[in-house]
Protein backbone atom coordinates (compact mmCIF):
# COMPACT_ATOMS: atom_id res chain seq x y z
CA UNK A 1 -13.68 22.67 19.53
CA UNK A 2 -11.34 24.26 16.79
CA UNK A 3 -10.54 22.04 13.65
CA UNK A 4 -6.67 21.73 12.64
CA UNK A 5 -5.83 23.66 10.45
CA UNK A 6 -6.15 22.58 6.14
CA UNK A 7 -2.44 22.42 6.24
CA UNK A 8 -1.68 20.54 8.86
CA UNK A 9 -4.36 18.41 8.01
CA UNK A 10 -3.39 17.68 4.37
CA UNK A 11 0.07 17.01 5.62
CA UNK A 12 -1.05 14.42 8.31
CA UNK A 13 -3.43 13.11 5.78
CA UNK A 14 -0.41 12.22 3.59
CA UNK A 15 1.46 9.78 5.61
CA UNK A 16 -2.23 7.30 5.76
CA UNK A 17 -1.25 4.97 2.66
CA UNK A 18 -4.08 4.06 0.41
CA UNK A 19 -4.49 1.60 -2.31
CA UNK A 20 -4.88 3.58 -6.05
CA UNK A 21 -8.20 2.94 -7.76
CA UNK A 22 -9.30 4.24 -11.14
CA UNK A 23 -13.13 5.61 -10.56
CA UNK A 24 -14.94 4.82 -14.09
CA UNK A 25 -18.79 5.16 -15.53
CA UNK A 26 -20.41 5.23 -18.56
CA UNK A 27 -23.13 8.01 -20.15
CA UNK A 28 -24.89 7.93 -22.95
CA UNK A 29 -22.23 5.64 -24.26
CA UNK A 30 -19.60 7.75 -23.16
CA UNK A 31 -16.50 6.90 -20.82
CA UNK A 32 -15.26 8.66 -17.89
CA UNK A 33 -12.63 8.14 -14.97
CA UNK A 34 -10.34 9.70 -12.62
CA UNK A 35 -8.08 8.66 -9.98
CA UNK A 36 -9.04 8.11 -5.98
CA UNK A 37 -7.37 6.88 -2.99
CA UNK A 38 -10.50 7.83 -0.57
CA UNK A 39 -12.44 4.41 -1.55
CA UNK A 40 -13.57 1.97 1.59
CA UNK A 41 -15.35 -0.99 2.51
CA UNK A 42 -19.22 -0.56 4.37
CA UNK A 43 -20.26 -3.85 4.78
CA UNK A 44 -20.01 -7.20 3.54
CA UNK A 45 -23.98 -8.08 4.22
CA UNK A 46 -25.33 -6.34 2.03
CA UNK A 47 -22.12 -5.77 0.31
CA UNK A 48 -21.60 -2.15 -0.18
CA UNK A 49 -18.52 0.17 -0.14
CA UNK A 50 -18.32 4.46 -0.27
CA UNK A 51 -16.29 6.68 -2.58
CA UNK A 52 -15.36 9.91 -1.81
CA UNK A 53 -15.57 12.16 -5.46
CA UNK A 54 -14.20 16.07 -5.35
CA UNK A 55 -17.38 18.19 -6.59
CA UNK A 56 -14.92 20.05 -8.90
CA UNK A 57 -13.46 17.45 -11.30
CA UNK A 58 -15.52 16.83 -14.58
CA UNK A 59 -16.48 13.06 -13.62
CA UNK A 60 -17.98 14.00 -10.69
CA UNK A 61 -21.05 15.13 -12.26
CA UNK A 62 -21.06 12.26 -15.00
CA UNK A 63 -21.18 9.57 -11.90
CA UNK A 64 -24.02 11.52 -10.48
CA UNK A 65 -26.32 11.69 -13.82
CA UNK A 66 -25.06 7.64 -14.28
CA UNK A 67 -26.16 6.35 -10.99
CA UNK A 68 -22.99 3.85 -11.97
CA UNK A 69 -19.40 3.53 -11.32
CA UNK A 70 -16.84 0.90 -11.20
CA UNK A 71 -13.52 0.63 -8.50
CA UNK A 72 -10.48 -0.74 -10.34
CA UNK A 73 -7.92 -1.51 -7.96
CA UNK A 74 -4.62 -0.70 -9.69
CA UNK A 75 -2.05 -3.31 -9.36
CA UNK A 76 1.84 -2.58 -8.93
CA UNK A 77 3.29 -0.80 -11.97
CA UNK A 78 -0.26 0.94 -12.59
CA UNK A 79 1.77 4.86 -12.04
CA UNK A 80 1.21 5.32 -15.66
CA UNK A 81 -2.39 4.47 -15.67
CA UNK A 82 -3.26 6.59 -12.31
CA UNK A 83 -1.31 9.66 -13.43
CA UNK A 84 -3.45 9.69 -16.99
CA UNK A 85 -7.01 9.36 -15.00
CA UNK A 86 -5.56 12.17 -12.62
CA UNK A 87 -4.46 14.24 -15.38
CA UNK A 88 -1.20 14.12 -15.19
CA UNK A 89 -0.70 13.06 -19.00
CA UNK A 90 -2.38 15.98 -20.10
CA UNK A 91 -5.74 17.92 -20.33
CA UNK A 92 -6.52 15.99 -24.27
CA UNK A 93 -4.56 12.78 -23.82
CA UNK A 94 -6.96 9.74 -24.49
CA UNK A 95 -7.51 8.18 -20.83
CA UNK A 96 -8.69 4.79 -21.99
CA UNK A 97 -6.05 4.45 -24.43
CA UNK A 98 -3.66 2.75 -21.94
CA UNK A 99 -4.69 -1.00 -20.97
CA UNK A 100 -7.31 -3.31 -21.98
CA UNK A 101 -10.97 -2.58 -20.84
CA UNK A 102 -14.26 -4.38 -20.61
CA UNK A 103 -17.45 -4.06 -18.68
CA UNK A 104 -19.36 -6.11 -16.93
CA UNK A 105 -23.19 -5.31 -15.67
CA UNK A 106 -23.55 -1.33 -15.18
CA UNK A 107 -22.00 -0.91 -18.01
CA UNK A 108 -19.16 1.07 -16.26
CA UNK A 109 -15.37 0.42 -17.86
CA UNK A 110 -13.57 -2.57 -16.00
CA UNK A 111 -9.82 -2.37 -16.68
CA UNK A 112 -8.66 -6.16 -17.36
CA UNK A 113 -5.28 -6.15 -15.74
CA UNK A 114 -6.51 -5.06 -11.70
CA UNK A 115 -5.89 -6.37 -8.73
CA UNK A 116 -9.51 -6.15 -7.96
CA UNK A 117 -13.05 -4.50 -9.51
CA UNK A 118 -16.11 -3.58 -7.56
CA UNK A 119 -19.10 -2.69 -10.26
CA UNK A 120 -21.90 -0.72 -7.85
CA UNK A 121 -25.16 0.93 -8.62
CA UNK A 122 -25.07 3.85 -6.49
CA UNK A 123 -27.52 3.67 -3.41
CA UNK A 124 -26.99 7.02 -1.43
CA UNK A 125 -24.83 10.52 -2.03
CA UNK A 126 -23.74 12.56 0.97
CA UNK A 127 -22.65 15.80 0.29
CA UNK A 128 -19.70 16.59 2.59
CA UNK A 129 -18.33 20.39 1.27
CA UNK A 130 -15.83 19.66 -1.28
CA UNK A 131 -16.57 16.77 -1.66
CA UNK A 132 -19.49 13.72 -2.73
CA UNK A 133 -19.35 10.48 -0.36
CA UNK A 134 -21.43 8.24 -2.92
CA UNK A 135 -22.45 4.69 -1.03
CA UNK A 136 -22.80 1.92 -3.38
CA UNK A 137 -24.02 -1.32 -3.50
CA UNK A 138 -21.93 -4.08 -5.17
CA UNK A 139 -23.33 -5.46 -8.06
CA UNK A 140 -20.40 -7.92 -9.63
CA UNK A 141 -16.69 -8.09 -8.52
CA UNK A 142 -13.52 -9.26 -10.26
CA UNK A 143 -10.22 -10.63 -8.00
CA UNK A 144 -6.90 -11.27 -9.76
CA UNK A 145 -5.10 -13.81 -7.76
CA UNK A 146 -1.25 -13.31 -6.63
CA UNK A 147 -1.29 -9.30 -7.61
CA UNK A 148 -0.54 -6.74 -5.46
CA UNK A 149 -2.46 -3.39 -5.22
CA UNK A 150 -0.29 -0.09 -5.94
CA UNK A 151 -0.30 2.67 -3.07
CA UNK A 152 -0.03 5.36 -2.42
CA UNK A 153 1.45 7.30 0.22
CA UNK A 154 3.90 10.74 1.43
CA UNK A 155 3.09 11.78 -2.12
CA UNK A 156 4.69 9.12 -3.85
CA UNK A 157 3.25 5.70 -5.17
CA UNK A 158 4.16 2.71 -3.19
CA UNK A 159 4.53 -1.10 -3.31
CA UNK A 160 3.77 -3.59 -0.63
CA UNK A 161 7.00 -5.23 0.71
CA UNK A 162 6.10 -8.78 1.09
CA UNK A 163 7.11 -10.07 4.86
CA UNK A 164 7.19 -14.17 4.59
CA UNK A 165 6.62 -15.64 8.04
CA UNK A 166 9.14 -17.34 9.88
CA UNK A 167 8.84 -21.43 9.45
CA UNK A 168 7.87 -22.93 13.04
CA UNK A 169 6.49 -25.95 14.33
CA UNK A 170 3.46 -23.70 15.93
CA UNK A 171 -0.16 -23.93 14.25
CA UNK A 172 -0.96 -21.56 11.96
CA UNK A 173 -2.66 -18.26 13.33
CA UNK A 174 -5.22 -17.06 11.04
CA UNK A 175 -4.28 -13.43 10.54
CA UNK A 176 -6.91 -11.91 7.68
CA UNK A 177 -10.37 -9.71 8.49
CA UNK A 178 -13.12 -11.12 8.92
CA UNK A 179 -16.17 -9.21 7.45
């Protein structure tokens, strides 16, 4: 059966709304990072998420030689911070120089003010043509309560538009995922 074609494709992939995440490792005491949307949960048990990585961009090959990397989950007002790791900002201008950043145990940069931060040892790469799926497992996480992750969707970032349920006498339904 024939594919779509790349253009149609790209343009139907546009309208799927994904949360922002800054993609970070450390070699040989050096940091790197860039900016994904294509980032998704495995499993809970044993807990391990996949990240897809374009072949082309510089980090791609640092994350390989690493065997590291780090999800930050970019809260609301993050724009600034995503457009730097995705170049945006310029070719020279100093990536890590915007926000406050820590580790915590691979080593990999952990931006302080995220909505959420999933430090992995990479278990598995699939090569998939322009791009690397790498499958990691979770080695340390970080939640920050009552923030909301920035999106991004129809080429534009987004924010989630909070919906507060009507007040009724009926139990409670229990409307989050279980893993």
């Amino acid at each position: 059966m024939e594919t779509v074609s790349t253009q149609d494709f790209v343009q139907a992939m546009g309208q799927h709304v994904s949360s922002v995440c800054i993609i970070t490792t450390t070699l040989n005491g050096e940091r790197f990072g860039l900016t994904a949307t294509a980032v998704n949960s495995i499993c809970a048990t044993p807990p391990r998420l996949l990240v897809c990585v374009n072949t082309s961009g510089s980090t791609h090959a640092k994350i390989l030689a690493a065997g590291v990397l780090c999800v930050n989950v970019l809260a609301e007002g993050h724009d600034e911070i995503a457009k730097a790791f995705a170049g945006l900002l310029g070719k020279d201008f100093d990536k890590f120089s915007i926000g406050t950043w820590t580790k915590l145990k691979t080593q990999s940069p952990v931006l302080n003010e995220t909505t959420a931060v999933f430090d992995c040892h990479i278990a598995e790469t699939i090569k998939q043509f322009t791009h690397t799926i790498f499958i990691c497992e979770v080695v340390a996480t970080r939640v920050t309560k009552n923030t909301a992750p920035l999106l991004y969707g129809n080429q534009k970032f987004r924010h989630l538009r909070k919906i507060e349920a009507p007040k009724s006498n009926t139990p409670e339904v229990d409307d989050t995922l279980q893993y």
